[in-house]
Protein backbone atom coordinates (compact mmCIF):
# COMPACT_ATOMS: atom_id res chain seq x y z
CA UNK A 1 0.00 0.00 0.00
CA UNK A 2 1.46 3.38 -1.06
CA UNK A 3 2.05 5.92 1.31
CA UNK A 4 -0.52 8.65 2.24
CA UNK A 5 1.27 11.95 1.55
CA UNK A 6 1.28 13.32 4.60
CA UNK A 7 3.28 10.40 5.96
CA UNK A 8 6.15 11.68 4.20
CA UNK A 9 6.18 15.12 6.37
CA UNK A 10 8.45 15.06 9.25
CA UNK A 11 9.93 18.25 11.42
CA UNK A 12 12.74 19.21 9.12
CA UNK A 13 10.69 18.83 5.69
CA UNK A 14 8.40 21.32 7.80
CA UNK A 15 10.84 23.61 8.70
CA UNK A 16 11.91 24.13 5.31
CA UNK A 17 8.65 24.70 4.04
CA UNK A 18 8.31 27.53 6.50
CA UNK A 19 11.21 28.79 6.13
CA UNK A 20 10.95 28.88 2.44
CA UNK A 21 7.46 30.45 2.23
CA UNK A 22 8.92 33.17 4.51
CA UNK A 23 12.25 34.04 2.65
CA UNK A 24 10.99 33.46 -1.17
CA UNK A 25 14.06 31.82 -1.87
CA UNK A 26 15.83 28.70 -1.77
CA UNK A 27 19.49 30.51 -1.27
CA UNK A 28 18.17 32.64 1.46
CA UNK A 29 16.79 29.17 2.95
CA UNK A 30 19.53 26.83 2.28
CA UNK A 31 22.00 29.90 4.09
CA UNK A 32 19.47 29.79 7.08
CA UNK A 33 19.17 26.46 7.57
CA UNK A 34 22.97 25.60 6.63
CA UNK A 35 22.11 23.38 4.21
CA UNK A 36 22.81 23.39 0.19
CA UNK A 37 20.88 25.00 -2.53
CA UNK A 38 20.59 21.76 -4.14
CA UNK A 39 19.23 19.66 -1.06
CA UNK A 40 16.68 22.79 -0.41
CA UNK A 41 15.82 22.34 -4.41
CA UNK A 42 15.69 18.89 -3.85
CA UNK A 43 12.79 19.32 -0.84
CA UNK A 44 10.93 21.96 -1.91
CA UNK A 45 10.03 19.15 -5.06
CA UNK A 46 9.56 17.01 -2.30
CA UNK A 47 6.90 19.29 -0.63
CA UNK A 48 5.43 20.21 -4.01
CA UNK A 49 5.06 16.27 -4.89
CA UNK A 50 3.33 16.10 -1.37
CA UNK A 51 0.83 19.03 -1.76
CA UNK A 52 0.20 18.92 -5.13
CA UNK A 53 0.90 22.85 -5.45
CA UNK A 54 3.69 24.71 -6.52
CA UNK A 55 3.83 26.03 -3.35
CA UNK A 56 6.44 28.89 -4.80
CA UNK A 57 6.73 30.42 -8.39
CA UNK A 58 8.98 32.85 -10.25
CA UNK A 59 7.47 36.77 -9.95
CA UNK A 60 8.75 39.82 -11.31
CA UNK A 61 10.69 40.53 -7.99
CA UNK A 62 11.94 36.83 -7.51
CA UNK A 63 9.59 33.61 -5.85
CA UNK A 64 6.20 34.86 -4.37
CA UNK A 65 3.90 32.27 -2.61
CA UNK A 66 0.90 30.75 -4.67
CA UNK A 67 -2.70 31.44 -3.08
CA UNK A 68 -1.90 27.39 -1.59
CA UNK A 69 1.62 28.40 -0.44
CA UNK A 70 0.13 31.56 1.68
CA UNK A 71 -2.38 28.77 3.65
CA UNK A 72 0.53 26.79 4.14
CA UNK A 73 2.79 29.46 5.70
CA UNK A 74 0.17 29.93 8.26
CA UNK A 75 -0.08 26.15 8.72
CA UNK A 76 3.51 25.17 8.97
CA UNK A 77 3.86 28.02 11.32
CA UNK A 78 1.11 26.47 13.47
CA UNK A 79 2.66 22.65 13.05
CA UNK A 80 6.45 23.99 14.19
CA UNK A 81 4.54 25.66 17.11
CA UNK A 82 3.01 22.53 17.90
CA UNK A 83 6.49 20.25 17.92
CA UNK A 84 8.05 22.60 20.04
CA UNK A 85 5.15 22.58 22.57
CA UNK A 86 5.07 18.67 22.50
CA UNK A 87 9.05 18.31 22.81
CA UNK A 88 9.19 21.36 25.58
CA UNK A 89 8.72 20.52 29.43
CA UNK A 90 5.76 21.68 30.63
CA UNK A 91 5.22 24.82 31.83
CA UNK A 92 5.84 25.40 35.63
CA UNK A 93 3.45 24.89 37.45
CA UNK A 94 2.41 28.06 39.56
CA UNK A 95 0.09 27.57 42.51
CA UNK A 96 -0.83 31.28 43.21
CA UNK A 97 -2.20 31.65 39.75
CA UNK A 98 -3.60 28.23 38.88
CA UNK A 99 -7.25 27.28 38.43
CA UNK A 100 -6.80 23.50 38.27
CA UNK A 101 -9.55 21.43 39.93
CA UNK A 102 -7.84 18.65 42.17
CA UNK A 103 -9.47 15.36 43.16
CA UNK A 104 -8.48 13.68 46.57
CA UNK A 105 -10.11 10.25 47.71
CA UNK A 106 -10.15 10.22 51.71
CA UNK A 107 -12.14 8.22 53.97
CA UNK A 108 -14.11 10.11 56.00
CA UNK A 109 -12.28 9.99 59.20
CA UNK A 110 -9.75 12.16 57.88
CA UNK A 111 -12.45 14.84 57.51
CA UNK A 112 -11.36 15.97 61.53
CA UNK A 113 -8.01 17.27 61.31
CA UNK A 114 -6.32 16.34 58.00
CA UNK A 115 -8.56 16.97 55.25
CA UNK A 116 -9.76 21.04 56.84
CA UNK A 117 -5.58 21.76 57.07
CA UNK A 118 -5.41 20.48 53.80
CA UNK A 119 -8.23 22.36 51.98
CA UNK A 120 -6.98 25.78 54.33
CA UNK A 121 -3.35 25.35 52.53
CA UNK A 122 -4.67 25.05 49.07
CA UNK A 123 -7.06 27.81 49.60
CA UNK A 124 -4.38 29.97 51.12
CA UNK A 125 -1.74 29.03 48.32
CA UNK A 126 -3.97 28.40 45.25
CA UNK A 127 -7.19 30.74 46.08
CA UNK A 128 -8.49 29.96 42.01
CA UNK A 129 -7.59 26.04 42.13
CA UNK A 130 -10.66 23.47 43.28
CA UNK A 131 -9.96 21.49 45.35
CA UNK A 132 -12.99 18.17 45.31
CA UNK A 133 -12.14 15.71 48.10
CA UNK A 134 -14.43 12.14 46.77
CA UNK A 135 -15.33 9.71 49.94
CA UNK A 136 -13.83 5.91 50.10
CA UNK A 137 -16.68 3.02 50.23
CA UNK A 138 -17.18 -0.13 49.64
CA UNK A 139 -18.66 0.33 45.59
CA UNK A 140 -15.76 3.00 44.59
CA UNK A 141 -12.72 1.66 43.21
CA UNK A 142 -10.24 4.13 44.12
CA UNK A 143 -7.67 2.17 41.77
CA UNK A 144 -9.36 2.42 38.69
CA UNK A 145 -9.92 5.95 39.73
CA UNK A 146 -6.39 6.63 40.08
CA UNK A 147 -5.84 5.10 36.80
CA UNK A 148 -8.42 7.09 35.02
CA UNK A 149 -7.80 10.19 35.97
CA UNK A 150 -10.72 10.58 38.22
CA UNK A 151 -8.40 10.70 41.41
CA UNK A 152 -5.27 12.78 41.59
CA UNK A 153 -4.12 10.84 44.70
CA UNK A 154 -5.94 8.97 47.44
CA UNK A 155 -5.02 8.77 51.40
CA UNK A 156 -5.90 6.01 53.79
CA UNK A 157 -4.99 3.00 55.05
CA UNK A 158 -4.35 -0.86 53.84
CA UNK A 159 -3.41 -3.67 55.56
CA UNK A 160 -2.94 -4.61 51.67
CA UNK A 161 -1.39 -2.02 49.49
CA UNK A 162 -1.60 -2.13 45.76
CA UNK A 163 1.52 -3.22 44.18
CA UNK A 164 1.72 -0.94 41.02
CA UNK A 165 0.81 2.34 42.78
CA UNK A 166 3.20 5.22 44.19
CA UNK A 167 3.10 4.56 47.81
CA UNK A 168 4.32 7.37 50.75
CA UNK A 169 3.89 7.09 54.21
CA UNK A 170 2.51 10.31 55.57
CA UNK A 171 2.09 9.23 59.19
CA UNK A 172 1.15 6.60 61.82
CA UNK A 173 -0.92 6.49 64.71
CA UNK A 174 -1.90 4.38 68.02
CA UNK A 175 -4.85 2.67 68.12
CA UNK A 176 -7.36 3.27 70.96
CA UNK A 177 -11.10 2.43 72.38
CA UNK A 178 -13.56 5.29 72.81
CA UNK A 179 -16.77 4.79 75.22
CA UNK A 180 -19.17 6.50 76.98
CA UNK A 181 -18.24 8.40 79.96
CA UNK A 182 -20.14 6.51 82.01
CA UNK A 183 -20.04 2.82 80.75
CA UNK A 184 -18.96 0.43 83.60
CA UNK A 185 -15.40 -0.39 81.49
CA UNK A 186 -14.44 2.66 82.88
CA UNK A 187 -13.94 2.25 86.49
CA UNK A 188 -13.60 -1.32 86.20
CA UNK A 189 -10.79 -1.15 83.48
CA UNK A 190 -10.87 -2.65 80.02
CA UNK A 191 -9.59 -5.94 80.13
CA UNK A 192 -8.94 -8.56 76.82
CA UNK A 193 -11.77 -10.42 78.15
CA UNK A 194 -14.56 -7.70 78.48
CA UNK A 195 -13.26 -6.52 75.03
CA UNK A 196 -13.78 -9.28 73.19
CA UNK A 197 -16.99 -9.43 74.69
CA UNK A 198 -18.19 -5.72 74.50
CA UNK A 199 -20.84 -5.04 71.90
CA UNK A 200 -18.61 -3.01 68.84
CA UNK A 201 -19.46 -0.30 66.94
CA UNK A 202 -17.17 -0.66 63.52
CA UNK A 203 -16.68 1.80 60.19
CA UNK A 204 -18.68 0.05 57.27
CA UNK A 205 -15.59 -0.84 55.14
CA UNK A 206 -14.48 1.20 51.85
CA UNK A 207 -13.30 -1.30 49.86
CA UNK A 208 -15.25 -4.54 49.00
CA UNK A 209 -13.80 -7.56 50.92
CA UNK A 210 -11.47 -5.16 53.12
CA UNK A 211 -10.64 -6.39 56.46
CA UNK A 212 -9.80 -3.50 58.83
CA UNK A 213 -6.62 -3.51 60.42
CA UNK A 214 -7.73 -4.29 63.91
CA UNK A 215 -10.24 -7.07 62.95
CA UNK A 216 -6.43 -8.90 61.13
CA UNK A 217 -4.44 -7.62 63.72
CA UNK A 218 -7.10 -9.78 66.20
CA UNK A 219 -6.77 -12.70 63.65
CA UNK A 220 -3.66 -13.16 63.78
CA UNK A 221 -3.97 -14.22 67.35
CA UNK A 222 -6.78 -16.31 66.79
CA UNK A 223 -9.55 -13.44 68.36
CA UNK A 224 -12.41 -12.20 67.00
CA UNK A 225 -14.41 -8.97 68.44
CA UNK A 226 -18.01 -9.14 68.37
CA UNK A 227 -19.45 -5.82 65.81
CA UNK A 228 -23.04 -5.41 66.73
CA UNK A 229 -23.44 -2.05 64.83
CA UNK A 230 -21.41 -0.24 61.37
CA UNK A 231 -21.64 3.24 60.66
CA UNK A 232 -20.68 4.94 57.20
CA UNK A 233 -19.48 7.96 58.11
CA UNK A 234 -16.81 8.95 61.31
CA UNK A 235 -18.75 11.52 61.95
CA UNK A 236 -21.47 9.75 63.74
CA UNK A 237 -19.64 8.32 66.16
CA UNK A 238 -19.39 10.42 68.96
CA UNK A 239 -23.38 10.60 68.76
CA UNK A 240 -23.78 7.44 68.72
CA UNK A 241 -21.24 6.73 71.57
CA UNK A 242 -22.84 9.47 74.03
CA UNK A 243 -26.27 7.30 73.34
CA UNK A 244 -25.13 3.63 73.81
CA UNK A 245 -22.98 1.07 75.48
CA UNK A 246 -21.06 0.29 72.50
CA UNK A 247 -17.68 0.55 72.27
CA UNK A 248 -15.26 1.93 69.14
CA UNK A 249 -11.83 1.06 68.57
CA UNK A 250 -9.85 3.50 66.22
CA UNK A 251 -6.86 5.92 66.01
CA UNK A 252 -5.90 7.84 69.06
CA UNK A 253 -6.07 11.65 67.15
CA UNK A 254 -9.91 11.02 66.02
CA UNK A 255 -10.44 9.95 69.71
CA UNK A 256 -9.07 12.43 71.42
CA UNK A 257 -10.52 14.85 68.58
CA UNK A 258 -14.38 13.39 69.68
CA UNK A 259 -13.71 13.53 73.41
CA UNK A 260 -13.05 17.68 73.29
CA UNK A 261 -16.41 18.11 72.73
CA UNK A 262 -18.16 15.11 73.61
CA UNK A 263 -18.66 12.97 77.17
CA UNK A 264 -16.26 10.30 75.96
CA UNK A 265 -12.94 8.16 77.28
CA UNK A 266 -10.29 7.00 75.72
CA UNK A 267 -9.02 3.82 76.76
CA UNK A 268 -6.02 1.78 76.39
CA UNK A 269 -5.75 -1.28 73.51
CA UNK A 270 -5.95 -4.16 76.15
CA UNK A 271 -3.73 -6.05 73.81
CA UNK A 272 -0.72 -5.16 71.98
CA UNK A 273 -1.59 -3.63 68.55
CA UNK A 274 0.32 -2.92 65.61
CA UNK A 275 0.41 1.30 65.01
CA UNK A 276 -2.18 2.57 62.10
CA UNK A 277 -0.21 3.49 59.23
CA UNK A 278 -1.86 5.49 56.93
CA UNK A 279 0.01 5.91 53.05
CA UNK A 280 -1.11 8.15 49.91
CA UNK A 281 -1.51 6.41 46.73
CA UNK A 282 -1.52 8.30 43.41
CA UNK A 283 -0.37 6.24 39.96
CA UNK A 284 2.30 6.10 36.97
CA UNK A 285 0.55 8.82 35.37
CA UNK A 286 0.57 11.99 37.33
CA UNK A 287 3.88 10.66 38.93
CA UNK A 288 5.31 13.48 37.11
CA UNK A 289 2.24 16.11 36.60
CA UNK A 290 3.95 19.16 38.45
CA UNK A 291 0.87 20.15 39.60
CA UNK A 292 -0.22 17.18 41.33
CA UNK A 293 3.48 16.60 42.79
CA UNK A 294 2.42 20.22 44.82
CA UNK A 295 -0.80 18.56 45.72
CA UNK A 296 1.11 15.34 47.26
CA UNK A 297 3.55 18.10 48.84
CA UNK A 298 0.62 19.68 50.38
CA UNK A 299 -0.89 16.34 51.94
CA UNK A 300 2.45 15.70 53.57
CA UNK A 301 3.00 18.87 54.82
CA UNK A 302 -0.38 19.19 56.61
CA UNK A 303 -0.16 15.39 57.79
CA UNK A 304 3.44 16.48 59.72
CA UNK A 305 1.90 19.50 61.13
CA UNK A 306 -1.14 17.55 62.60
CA UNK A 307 0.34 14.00 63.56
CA UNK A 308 3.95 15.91 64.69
């Protein structure tokens, strides 16, 4: 199969079009390009095979563009433009100036102290960007998301983490139990035994077939906790605490967050529990987007001013 013409372009058949078209002569070209007047000759019946137009013809005053070769000035122009733009870096990123809309996947327990510091930096830094922060549950796939486009990065934490993702640890915390003020456990003291057999309150999970970190870290020593009650949303905890017997096991900076402004003790782990580690997770393909390497930069920096 024969070649379409415009398979035979390339940059430097371009560039001597233009360059042509704006000198009106193939000395002044070959001189500007350092090349001979026969090779220049030798393209510019290249490009006139290719466009099936003179392109250039003899005037009184020398070469003058046909009514084809003016279009194509304006074109070639456009096409060098376009080279340079795809063989350039990108332009650098500025934050103060920028009106890119972000996407951040959080669960929703980050909503307390994280995700407000965040949101004040990038309002403070980048007043035009938009900043949308999308909740984690069980029917969003926040790797696909990542992969698509529709997340720029996502924070939380896996007892599992995804093997082809970008992975940083932005902090870790202890885990703790949160109750009622006035539940029994308190005075008496939480023991293994009365946890195990407290009635738990537990975050619905947001991922499908996710195990939480506490519920493994109990498997692994052959215990089980008994959930009576899930909640989707952090939020409704302290509500829910301050109105039943139940008992909620999580990290110690949403706890101590809750029991500011609500009647609620923290209590010691009654058996030894590996930290919470939570990670950010963004993919391949913004791995170098300067704008969403400021974005990551901004999630770290607000998760080492709040979990210092």
């Amino acid at each position: 199969m024969s070649a379409r013409p415009v398979d035979q372009l390339d940059a430097n058949l371009l560039r001597v079009l233009h360059t042509l078209l704006s000198e009106r002569s193939v000395t002044r070209t070959a001189m500007k390009l350092g090349q001979s007047q026969p090779a220049i000759s030798n393209m510019l019946k290249r490009l006139r095979d290719i466009t099936g137009d003179a392109i250039l013809v003899r005037g009184k005053n020398g070469m003058t563009p046909t009514e084809r070769g003016q279009e194509l000035l304006v074109l070639a122009g456009r096409g060098l433009s376009l080279l340079e733009s795809i063989a350039s870096p990108p332009p650098a990123f500025v934050a103060a100036t920028s009106a890119r809309v972000f996407h951040l996947g959080a669960p929703d327990y980050l909503s307390v102290l994280l995700i407000p510091l965040v949101m004040e930096k990038v309002r403070e830094l980048a007043p035009n960007a938009v900043l949308v922060v999308h909740a984690l549950n069980a029917g969003f796939d926040y790797a696909a998301a990542l992969e698509s486009g529709e997340l720029d990065c996502v924070i939380g934490n896996w007892p599992d983490l995804p093997p082809h993702l970008h992975i940083a640890q932005l902090f870790e915390d202890d885990v703790v139990c949160m109750v009622n003020r006035k539940h029994p456990v308190v005075s008496k003291g939480l023991s293994l035994k009365y946890y195990l057999e407290m009635a738990h309150l537990a975050p619905t999970p947001y991922m499908v077939g996710h195990r939480s970190i506490i519920d493994t870290a109990l498997a692994e020593q052959g215990l089980k906790r008994k959930i009576q009650m899930t909640i989707p949303y952090f939020g409704m905890v302290p509500y829910i605490l301050s109105k039943t017997d139940l008992i909620f096991t999580t990290s110690r900076s949403f706890a101590v967050q809750c029991a500011k402004d609500w009647p609620i003790e923290i209590l010691a782990m009654p058996i030894a529990m590996p930290k919470m580690q939570f990670f950010m997770l963004w993919h391949e393909r913004v791995h170098a987007a300067t704008e969403v390497q400021w974005l990551r930069r901004i999630v770290a920096e607000a998760a080492g001013e709040v979990y210092a």
